[in-house]
C-alpha atoms as a PDB file:
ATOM      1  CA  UNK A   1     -18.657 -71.219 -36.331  1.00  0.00           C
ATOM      2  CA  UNK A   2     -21.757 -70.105 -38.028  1.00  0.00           C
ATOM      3  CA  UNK A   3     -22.734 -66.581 -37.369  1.00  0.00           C
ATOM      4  CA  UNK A   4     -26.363 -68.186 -36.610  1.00  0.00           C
ATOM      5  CA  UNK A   5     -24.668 -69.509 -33.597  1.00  0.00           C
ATOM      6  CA  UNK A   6     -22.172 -66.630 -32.261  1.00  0.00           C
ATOM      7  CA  UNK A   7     -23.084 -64.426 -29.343  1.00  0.00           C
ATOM      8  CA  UNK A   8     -23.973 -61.149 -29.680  1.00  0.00           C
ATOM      9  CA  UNK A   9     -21.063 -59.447 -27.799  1.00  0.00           C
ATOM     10  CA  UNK A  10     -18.407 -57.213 -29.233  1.00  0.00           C
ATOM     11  CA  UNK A  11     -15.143 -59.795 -30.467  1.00  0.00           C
ATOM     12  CA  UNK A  12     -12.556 -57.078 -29.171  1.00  0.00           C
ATOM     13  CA  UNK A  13     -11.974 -55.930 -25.688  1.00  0.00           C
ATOM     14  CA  UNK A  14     -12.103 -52.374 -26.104  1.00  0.00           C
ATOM     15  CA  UNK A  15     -15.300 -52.700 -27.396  1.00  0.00           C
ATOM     16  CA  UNK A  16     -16.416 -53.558 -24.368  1.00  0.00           C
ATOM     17  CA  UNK A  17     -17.429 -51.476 -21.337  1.00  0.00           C
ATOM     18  CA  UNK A  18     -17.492 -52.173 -17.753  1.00  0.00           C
ATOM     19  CA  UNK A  19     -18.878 -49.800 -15.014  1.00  0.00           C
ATOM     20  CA  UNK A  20     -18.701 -49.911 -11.692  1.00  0.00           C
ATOM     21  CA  UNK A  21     -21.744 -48.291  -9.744  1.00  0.00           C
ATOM     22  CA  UNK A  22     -20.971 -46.970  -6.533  1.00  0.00           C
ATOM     23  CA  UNK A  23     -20.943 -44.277  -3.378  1.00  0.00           C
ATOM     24  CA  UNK A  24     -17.940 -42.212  -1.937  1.00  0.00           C
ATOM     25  CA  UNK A  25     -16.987 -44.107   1.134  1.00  0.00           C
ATOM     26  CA  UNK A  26     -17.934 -47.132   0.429  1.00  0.00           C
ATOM     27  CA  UNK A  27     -15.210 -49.986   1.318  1.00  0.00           C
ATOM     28  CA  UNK A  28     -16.313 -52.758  -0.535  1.00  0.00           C
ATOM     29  CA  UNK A  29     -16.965 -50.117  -3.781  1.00  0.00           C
ATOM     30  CA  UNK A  30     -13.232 -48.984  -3.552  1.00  0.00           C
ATOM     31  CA  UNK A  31     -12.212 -53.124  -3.315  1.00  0.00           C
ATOM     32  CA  UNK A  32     -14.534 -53.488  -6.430  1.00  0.00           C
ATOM     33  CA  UNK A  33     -12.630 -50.667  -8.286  1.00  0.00           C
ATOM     34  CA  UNK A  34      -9.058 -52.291  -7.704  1.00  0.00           C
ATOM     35  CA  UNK A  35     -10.265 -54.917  -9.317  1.00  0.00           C
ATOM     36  CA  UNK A  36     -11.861 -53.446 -11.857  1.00  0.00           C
ATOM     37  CA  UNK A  37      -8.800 -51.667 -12.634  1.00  0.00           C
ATOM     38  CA  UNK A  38      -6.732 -54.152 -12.818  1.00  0.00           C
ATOM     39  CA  UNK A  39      -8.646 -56.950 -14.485  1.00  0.00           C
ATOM     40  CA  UNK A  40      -9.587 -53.769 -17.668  1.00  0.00           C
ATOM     41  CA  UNK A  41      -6.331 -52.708 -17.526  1.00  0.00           C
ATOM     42  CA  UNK A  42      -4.769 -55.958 -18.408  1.00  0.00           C
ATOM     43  CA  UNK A  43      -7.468 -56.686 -20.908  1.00  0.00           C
ATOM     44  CA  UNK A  44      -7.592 -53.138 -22.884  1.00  0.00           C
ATOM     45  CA  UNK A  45     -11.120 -52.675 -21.608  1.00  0.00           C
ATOM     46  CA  UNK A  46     -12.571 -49.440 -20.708  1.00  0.00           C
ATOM     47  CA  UNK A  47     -14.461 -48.388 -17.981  1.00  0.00           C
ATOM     48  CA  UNK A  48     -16.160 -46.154 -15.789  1.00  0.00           C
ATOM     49  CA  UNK A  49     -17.249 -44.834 -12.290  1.00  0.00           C
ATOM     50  CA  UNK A  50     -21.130 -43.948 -11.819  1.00  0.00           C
ATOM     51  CA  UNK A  51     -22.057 -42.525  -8.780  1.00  0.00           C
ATOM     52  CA  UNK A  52     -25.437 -43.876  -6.700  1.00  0.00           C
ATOM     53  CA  UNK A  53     -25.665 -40.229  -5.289  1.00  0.00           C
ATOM     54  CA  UNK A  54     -25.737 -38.456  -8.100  1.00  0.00           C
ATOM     55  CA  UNK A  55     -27.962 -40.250  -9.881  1.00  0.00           C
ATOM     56  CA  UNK A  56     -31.500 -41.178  -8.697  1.00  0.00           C
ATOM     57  CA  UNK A  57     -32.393 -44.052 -11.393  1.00  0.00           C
ATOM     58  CA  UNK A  58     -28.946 -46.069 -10.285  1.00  0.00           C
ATOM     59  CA  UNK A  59     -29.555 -44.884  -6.627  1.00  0.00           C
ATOM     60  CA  UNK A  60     -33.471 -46.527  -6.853  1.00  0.00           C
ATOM     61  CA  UNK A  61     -31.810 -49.524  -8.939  1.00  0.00           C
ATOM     62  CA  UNK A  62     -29.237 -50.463  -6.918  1.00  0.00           C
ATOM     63  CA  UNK A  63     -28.657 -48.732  -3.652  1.00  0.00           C
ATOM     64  CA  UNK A  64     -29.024 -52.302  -1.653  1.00  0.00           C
ATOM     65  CA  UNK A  65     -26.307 -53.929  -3.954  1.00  0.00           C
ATOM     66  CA  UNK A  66     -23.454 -51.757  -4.154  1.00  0.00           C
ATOM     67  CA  UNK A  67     -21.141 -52.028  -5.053  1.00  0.00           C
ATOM     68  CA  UNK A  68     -22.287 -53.280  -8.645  1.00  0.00           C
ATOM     69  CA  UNK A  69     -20.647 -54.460 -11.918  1.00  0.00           C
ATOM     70  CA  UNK A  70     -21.702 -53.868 -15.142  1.00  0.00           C
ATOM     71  CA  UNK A  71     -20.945 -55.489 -17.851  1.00  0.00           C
ATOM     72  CA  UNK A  72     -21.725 -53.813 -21.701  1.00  0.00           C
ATOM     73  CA  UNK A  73     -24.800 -52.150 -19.660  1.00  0.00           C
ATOM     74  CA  UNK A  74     -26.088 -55.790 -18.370  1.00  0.00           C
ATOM     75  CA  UNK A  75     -25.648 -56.310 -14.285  1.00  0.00           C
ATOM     76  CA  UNK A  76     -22.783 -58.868 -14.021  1.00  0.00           C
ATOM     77  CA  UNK A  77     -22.182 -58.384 -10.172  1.00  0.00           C
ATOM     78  CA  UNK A  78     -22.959 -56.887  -6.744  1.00  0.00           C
ATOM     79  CA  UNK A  79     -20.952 -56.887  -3.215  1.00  0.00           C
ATOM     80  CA  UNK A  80     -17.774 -58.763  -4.123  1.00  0.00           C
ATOM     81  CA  UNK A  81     -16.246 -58.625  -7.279  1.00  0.00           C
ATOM     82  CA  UNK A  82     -14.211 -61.766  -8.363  1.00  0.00           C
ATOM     83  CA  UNK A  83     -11.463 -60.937 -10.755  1.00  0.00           C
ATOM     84  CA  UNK A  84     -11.568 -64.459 -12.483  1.00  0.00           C
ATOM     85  CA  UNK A  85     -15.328 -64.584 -13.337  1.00  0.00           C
ATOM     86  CA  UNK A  86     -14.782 -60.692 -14.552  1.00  0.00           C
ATOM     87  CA  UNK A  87     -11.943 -62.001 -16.938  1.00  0.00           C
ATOM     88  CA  UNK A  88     -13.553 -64.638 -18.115  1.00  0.00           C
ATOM     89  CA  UNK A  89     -17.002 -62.182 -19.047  1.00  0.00           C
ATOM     90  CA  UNK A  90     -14.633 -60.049 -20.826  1.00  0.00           C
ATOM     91  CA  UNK A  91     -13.004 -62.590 -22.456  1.00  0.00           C
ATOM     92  CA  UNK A  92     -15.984 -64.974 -24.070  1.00  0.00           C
END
């Protein structure tokens, strides 16, 4: 494929990042972070925890749609993560 035509993502999966934005006590964050886990860990990727409490510009951002995926800094989810469509964005 030309590179005209190629999408501008990083080709290998640790070149990626994923983080998860969250709050301590949050049940639906702590579902989002199993699958987080697992779906990185299979895939090499890396990723990381950012807490809505701690920081005021993710609090104001996103404090109605936690928890929230992010994908290479670019919002990929919120609520319910779904470890197919997370593969798949990690994948392409």
């Amino acid at each position: 494929m030309s590179p005209l035509f190629r999408r501008n993502t990083p080709a290998v999966p640790r070149d990626r990042l994923v983080t998860l934005v969250g709050k301590p006590g949050c049940h639906l964050c702590d579902d989002a972070q199993v699958v987080v886990e697992k779906v990185c860990g299979e895939l090499g990727v890396p990723w990381e925890l950012k807490d809505i409490t701690e920081d005021r510009e993710l609090h104001d951002t996103y404090w109605e749609q936690i928890p929230v995926v992010l994908v290479d800094g670019a919002q990929h989810t919120f609520w319910r993560v779904n470890e197919d469509r997370l593969r798949k964005a990690l994948s392409d």
